[in-house]
N, C-alpha and C. Protein backbone atom coordinates (compact mmCIF):
# COMPACT_ATOMS: atom_id res chain seq x y z
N UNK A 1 64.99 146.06 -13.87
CA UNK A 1 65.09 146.81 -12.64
C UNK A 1 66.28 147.73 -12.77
N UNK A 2 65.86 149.26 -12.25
CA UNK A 2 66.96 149.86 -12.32
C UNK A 2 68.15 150.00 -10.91
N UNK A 3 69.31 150.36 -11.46
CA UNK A 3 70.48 149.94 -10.76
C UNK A 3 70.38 150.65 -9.61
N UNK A 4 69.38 151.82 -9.02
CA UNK A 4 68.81 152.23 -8.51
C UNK A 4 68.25 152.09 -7.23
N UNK A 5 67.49 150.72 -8.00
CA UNK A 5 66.49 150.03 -7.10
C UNK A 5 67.25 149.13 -6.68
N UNK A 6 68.04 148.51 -7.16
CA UNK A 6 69.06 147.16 -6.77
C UNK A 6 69.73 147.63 -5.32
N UNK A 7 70.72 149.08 -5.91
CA UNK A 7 70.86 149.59 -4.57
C UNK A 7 70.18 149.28 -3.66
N UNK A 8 69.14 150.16 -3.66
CA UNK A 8 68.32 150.53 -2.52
C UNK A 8 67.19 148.93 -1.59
N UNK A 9 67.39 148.06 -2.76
CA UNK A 9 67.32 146.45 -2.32
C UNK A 9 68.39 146.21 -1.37
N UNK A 10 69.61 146.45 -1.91
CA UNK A 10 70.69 145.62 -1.30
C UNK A 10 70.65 146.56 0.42
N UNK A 11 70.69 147.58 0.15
CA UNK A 11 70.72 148.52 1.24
C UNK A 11 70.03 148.31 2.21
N UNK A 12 68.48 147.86 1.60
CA UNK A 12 67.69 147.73 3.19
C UNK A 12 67.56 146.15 3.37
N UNK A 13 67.94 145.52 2.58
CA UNK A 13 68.51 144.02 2.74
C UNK A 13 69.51 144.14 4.19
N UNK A 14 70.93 145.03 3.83
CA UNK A 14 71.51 144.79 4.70
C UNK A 14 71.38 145.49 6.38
N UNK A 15 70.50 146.29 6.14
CA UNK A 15 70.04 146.70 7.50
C UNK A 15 68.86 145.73 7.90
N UNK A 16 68.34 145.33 7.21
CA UNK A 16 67.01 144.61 8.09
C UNK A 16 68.13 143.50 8.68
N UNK A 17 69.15 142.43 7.71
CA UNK A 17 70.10 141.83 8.71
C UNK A 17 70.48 142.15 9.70
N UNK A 18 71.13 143.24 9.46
CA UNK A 18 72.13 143.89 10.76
C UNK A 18 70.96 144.15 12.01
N UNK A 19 70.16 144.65 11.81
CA UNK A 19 68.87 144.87 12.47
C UNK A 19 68.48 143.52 13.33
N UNK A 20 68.36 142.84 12.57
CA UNK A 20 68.29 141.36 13.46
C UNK A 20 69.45 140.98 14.30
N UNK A 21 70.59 140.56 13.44
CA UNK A 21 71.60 140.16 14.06
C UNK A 21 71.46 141.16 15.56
N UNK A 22 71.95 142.35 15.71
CA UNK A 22 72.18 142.84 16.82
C UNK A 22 71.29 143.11 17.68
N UNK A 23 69.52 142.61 17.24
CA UNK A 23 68.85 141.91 18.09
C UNK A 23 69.15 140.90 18.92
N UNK A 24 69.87 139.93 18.35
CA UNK A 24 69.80 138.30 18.54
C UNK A 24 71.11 138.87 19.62
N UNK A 25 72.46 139.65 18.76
CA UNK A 25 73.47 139.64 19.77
C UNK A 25 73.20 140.00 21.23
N UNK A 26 72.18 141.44 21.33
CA UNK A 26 71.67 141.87 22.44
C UNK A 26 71.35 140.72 23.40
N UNK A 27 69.90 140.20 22.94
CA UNK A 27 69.31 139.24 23.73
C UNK A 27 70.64 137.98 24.29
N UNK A 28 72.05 137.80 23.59
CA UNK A 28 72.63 136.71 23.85
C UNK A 28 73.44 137.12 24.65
N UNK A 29 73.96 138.35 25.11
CA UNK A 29 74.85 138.83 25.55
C UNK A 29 74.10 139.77 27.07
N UNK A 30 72.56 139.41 27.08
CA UNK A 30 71.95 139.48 27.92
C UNK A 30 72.51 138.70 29.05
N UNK A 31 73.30 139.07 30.60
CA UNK A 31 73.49 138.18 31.54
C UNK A 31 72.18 137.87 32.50
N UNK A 32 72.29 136.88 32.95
CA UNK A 32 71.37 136.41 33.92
C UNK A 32 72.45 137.18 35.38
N UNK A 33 71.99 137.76 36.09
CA UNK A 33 72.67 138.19 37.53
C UNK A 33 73.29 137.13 38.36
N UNK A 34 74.75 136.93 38.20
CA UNK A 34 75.91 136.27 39.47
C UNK A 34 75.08 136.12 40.28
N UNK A 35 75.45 135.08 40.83
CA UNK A 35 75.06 134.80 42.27
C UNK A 35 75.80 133.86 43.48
N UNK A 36 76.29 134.25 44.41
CA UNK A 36 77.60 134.04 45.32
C UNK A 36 77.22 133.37 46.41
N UNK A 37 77.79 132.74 47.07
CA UNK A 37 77.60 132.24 48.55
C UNK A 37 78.76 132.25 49.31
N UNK A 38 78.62 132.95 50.64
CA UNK A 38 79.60 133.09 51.72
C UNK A 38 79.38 132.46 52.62
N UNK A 39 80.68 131.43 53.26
CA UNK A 39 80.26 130.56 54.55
C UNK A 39 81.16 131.09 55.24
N UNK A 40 80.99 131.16 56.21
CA UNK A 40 82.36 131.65 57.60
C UNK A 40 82.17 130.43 58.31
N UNK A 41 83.27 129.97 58.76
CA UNK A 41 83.85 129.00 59.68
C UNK A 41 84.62 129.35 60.38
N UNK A 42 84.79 129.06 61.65
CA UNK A 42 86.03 129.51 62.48
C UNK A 42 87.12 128.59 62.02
N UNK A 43 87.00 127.31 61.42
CA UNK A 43 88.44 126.84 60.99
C UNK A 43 87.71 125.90 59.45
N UNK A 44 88.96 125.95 57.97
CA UNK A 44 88.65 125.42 57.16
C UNK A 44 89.79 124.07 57.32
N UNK A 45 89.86 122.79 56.81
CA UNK A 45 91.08 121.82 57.25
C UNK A 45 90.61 121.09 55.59
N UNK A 46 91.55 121.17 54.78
CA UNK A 46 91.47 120.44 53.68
C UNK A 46 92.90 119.23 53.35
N UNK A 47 92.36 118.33 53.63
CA UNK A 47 92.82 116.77 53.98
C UNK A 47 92.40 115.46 52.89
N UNK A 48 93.20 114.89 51.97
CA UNK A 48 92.88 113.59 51.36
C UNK A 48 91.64 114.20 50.52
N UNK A 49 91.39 115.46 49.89
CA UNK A 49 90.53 115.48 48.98
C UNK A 49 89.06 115.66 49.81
N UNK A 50 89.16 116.35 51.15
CA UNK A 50 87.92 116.51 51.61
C UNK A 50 87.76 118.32 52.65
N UNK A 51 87.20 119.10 52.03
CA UNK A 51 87.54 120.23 52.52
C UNK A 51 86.47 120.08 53.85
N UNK A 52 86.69 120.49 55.14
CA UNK A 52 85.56 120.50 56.41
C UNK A 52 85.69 121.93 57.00
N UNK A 53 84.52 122.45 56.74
CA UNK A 53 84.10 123.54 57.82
C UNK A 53 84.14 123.37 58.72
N UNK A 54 84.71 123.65 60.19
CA UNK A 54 84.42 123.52 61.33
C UNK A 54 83.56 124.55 61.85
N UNK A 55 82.72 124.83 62.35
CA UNK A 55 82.20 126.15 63.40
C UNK A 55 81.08 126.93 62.32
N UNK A 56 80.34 126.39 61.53
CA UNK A 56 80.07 127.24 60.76
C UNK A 56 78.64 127.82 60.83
N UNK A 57 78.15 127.31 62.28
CA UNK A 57 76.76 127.72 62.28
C UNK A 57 75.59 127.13 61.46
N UNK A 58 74.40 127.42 61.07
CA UNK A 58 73.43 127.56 60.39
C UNK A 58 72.87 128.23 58.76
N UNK A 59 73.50 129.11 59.06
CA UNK A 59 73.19 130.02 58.38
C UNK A 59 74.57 130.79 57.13
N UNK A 60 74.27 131.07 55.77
CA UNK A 60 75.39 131.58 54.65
C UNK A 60 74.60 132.86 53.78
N UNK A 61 75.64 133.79 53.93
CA UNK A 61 75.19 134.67 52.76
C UNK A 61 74.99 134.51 51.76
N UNK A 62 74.04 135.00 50.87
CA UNK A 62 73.87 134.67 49.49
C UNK A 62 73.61 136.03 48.98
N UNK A 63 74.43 136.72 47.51
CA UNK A 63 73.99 137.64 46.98
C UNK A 63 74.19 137.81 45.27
N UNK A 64 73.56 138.79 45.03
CA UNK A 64 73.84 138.79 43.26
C UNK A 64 73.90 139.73 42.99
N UNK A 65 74.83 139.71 41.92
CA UNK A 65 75.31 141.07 41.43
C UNK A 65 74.75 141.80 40.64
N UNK A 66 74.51 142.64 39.94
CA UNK A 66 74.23 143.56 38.69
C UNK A 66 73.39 142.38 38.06
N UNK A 67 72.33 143.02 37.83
CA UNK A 67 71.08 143.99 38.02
C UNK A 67 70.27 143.95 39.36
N UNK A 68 70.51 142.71 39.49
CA UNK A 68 69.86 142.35 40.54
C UNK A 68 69.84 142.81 41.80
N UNK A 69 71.21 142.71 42.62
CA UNK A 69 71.62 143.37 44.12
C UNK A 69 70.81 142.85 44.99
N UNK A 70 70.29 141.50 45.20
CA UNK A 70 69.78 141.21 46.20
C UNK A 70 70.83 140.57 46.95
N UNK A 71 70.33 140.63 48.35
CA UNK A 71 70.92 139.74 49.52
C UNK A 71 70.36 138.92 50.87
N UNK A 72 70.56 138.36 51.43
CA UNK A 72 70.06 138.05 52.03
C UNK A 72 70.90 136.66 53.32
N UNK A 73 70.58 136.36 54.04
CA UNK A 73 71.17 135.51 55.06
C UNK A 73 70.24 134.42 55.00
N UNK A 74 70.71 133.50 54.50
CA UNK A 74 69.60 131.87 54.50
C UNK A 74 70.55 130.98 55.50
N UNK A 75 69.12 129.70 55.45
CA UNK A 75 69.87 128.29 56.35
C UNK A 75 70.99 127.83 54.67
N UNK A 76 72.36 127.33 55.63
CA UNK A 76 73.05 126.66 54.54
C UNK A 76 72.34 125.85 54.20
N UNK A 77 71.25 124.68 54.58
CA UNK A 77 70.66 123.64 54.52
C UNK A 77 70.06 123.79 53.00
N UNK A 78 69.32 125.24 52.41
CA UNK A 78 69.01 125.30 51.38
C UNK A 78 69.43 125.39 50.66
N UNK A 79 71.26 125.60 50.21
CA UNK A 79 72.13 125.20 49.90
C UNK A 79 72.46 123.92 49.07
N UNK A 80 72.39 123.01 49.91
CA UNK A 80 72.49 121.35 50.40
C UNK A 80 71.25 121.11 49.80
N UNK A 81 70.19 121.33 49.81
CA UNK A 81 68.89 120.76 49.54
C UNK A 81 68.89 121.55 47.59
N UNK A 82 69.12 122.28 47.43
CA UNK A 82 68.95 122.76 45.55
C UNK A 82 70.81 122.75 45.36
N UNK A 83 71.19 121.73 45.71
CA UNK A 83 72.54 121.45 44.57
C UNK A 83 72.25 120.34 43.42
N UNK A 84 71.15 119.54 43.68
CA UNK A 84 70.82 118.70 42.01
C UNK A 84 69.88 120.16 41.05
N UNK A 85 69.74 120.54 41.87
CA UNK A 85 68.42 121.23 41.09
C UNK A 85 68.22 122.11 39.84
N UNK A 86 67.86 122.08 39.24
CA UNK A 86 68.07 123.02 37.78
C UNK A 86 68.51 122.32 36.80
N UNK A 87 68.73 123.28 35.74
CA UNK A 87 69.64 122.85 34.52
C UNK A 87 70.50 123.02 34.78
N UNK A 88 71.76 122.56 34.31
CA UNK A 88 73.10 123.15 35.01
C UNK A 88 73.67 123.28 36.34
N UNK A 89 72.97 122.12 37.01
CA UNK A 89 72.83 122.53 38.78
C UNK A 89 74.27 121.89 39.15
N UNK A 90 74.77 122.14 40.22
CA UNK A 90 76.11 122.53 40.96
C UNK A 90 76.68 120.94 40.85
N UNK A 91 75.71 120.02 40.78
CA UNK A 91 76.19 118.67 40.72
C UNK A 91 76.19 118.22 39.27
N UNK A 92 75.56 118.84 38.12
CA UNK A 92 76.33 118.83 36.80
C UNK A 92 77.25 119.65 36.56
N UNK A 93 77.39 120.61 37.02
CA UNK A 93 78.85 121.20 36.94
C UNK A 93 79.09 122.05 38.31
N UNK A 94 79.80 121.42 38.79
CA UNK A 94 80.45 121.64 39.82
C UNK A 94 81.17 123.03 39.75
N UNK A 95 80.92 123.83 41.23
CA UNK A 95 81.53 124.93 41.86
C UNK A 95 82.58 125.43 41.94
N UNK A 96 83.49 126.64 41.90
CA UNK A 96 84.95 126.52 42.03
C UNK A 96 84.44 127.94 43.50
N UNK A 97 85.48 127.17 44.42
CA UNK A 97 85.20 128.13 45.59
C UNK A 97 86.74 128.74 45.82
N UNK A 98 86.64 129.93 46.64
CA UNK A 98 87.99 130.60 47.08
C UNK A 98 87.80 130.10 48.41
N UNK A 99 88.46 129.62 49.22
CA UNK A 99 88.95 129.12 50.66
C UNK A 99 90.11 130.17 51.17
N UNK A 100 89.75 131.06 52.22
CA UNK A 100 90.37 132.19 53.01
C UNK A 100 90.41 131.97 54.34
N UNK A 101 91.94 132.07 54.49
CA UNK A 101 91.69 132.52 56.26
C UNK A 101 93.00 132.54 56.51
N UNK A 102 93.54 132.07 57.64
CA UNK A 102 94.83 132.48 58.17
C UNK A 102 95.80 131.19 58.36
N UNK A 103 97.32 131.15 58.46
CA UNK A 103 97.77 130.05 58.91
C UNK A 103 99.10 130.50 59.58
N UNK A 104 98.99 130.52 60.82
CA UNK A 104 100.24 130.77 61.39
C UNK A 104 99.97 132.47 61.43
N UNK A 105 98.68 132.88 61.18
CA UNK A 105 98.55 134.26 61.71
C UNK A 105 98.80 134.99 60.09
N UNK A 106 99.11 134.16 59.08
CA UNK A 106 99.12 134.97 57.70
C UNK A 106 98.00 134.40 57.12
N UNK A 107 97.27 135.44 56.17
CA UNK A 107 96.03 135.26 55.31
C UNK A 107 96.86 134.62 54.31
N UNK A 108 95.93 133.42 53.67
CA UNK A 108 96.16 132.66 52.90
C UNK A 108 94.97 131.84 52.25
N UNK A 109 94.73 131.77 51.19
CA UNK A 109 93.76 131.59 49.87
C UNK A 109 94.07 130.84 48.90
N UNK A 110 92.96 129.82 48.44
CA UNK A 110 93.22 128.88 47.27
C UNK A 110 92.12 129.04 46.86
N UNK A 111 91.81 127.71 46.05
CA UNK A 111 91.03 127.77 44.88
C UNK A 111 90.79 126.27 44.60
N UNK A 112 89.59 126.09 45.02
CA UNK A 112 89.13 124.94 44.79
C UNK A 112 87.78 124.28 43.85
N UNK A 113 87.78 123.43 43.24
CA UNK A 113 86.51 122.62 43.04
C UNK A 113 85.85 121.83 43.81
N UNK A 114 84.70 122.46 44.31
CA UNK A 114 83.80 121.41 45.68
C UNK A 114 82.43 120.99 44.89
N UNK A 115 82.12 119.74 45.46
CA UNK A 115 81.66 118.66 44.96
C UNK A 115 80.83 118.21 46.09
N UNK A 116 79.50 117.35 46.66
CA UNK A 116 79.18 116.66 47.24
C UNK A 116 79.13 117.57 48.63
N UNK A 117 78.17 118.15 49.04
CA UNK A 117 78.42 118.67 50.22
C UNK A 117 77.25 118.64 51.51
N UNK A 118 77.86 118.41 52.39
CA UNK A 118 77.20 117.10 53.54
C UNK A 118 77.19 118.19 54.91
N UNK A 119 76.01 118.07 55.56
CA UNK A 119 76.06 119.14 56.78
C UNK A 119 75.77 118.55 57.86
N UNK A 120 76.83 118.25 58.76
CA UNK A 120 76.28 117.88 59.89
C UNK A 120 76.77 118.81 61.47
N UNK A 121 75.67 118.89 61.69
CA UNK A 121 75.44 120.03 63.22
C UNK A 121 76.63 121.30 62.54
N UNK A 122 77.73 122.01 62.72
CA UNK A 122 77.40 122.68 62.31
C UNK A 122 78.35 123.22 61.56
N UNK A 123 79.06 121.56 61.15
CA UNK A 123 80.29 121.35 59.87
C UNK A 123 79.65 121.34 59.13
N UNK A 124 80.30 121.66 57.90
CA UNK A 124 79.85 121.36 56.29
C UNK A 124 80.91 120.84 55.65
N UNK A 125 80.91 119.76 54.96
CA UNK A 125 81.86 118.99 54.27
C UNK A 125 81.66 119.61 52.42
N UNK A 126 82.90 118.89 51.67
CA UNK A 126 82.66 118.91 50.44
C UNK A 126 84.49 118.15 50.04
N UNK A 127 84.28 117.47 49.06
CA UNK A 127 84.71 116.99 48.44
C UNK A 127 85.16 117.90 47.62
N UNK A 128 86.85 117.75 47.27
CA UNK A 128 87.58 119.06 46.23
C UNK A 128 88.29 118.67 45.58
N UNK A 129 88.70 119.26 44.24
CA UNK A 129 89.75 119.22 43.19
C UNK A 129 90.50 120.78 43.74
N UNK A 130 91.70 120.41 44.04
CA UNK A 130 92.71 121.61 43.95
C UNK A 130 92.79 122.24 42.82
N UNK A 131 92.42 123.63 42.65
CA UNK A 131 92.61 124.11 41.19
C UNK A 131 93.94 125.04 41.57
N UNK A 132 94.09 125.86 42.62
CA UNK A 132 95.55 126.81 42.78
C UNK A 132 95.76 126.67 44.73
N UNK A 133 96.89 127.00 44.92
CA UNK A 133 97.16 127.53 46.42
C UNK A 133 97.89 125.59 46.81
N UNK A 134 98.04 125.92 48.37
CA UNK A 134 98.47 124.72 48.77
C UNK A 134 97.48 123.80 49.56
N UNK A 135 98.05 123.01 49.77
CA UNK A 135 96.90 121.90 49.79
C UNK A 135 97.03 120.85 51.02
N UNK A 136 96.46 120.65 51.59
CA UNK A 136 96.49 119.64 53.09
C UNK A 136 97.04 120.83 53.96
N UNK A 137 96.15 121.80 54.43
CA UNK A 137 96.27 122.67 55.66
C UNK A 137 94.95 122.67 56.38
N UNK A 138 95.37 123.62 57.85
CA UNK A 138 94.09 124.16 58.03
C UNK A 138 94.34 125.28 58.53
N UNK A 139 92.99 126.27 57.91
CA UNK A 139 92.87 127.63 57.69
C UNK A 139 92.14 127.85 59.42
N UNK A 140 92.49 129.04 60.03
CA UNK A 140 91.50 129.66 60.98
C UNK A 140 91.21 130.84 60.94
N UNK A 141 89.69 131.39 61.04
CA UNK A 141 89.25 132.16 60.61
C UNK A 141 88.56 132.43 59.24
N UNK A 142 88.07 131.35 59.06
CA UNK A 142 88.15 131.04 57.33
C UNK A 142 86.99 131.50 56.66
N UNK A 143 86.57 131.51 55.76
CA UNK A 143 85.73 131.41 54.98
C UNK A 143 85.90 130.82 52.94
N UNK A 144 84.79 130.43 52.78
CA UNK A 144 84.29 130.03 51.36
C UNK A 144 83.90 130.85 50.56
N UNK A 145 84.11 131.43 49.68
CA UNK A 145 82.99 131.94 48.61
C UNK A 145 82.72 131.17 47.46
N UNK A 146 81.58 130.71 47.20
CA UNK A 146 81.49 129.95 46.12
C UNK A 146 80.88 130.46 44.98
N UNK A 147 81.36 130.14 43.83
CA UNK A 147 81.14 131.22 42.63
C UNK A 147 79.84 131.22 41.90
N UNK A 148 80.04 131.29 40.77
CA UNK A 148 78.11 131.93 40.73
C UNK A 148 77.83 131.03 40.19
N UNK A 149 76.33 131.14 39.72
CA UNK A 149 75.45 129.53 39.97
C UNK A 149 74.49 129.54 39.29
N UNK A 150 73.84 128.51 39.15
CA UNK A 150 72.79 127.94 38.32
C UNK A 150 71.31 128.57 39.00
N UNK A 151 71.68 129.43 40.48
CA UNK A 151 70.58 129.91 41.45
C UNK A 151 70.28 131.59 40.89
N UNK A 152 70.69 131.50 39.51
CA UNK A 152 70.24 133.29 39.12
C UNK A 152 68.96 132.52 38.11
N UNK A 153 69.02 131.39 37.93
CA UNK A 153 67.37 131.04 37.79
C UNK A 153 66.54 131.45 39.09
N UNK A 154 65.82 132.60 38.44
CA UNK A 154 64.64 133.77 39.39
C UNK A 154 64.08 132.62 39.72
N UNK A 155 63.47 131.35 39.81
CA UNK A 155 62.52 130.42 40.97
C UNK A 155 63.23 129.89 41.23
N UNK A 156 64.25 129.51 41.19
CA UNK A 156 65.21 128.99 42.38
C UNK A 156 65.82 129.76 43.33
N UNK A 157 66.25 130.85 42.77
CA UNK A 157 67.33 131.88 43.72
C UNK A 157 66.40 132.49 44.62
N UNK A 158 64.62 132.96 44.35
CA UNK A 158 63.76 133.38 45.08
C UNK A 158 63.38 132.30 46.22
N UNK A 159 63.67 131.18 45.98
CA UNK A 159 63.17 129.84 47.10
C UNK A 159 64.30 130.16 47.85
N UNK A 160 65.38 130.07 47.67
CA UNK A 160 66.47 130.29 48.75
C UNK A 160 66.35 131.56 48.91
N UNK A 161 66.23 132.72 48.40
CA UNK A 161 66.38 134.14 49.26
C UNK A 161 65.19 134.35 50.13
N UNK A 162 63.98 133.47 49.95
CA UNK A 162 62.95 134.00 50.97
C UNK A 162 62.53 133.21 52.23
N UNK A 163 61.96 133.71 52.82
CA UNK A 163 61.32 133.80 54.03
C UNK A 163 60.46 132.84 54.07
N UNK A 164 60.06 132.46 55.63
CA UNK A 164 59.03 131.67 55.40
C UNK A 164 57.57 131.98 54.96
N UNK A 165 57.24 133.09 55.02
CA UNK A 165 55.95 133.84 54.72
C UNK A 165 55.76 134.16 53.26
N UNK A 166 57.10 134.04 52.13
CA UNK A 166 57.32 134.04 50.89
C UNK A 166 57.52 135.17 50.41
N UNK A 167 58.26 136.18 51.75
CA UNK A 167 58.04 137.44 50.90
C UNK A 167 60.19 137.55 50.90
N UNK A 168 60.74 138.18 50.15
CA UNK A 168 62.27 138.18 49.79
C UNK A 168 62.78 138.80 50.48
N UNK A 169 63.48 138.26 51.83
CA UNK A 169 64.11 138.59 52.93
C UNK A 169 64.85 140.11 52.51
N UNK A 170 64.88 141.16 53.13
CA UNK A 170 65.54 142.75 53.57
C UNK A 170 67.01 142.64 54.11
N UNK A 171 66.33 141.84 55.16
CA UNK A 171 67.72 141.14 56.43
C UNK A 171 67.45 139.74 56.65
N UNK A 172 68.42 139.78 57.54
CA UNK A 172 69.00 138.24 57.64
C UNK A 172 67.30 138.60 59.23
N UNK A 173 67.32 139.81 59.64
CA UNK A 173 66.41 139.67 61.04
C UNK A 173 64.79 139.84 60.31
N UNK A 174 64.44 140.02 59.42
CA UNK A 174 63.35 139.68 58.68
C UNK A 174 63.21 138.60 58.28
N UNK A 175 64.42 137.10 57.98
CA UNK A 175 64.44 136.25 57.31
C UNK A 175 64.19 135.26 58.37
N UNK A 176 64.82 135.63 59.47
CA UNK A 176 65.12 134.62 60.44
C UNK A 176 65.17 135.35 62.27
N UNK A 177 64.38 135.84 62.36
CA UNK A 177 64.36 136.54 64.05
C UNK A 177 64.73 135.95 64.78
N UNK A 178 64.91 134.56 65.17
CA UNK A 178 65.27 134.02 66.00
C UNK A 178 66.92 133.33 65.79
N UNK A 179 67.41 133.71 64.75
CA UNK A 179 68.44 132.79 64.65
C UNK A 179 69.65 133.46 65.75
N UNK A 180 70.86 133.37 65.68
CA UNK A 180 71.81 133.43 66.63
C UNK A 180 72.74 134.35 65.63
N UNK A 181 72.81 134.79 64.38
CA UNK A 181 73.60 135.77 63.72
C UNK A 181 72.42 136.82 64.01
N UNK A 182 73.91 137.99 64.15
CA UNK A 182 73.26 139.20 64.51
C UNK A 182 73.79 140.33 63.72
N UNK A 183 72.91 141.37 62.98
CA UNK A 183 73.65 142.41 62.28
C UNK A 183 73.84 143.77 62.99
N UNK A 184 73.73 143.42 64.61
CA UNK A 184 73.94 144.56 65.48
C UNK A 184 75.31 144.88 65.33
């Protein structure tokens, strides 16, 4: 074989690699779309390792980022009901949430790990690991954001973003007409 051909072996040897490889990198570096949840409470009180919503209604935002951009206003309940759920679901690896609101009239924010979360009328509980900020207060005016999730699996995140009719809520007043949040 001439030295020629060896070249021109080695040459498209190393592009058909490279060719693959930055196939494979593409597809791996492919994200699945964030996906967030916002609770508002009129007061957050985190005590002995147990964070409690007070005032928080029914109902939490849920949205996702790039590519995706959906949003929508669900019952927290569906929340609560797909935290085993999936691969990777919120109860094999647990959530890290930002906790916001005020104390003494100053905004103030931590950073927590919530765990186990329990809804009754129209508290929501959860169980926390302090990851930053201070700890045994209570916030008023508060809210949660909890970070992104195992719910950018498209049949899960579509069960919580839709409607009862199955079509992927617009608004929170397409999702839910009767509820008591209003985007007037």
């Amino acid at each position: 074989m001439s030295i020629s051909m060896r070249i021109l072996g080695a040459v498209a040897a190393v592009v058909v690699c490279s060719t693959s490889a930055m196939a494979q990198s593409e597809d791996e570096t492919q994200e699945k779309p964030k996906v967030l949840f916002v609770q508002h409470a009129d007061e957050a009180t985190l005590s002995d390792g147990t964070l409690t919503l007070n005032g928080t209604g029914n109902h939490m935002i849920v949205f996702a980022d790039r590519p995706l951009r959906a949003a929508s206003v669900v019952p927290t309940e569906k929340l609560i009901d797909a935290w085993n759920e999936g691969k990777d679901s919120f109860a094999e690896d647990p959530p890290n949430a930002a906790v916001i609101g005020e104390v003494d009239g100053k905004a103030t924010s931590l950073i927590v790990e919530i765990t186990n979360p329990q809804l009754t009328d129209s508290n929501l509980t959860f169980d926390y690991t302090l990851l930053e900020g201070p700890d045994s207060l209570t916030l008023e005016k508060s809210y949660i954001i909890i970070d992104d999730s195992v719910f950018a699996d498209m049949n899960l995140l579509v069960g919580i973003m839709t409607n009862n009719s199955g079509e992927v809520a617009a608004s929170q007043e397409a999702a839910y007409p009767d509820s008591e949040i209003s985007t007037d």
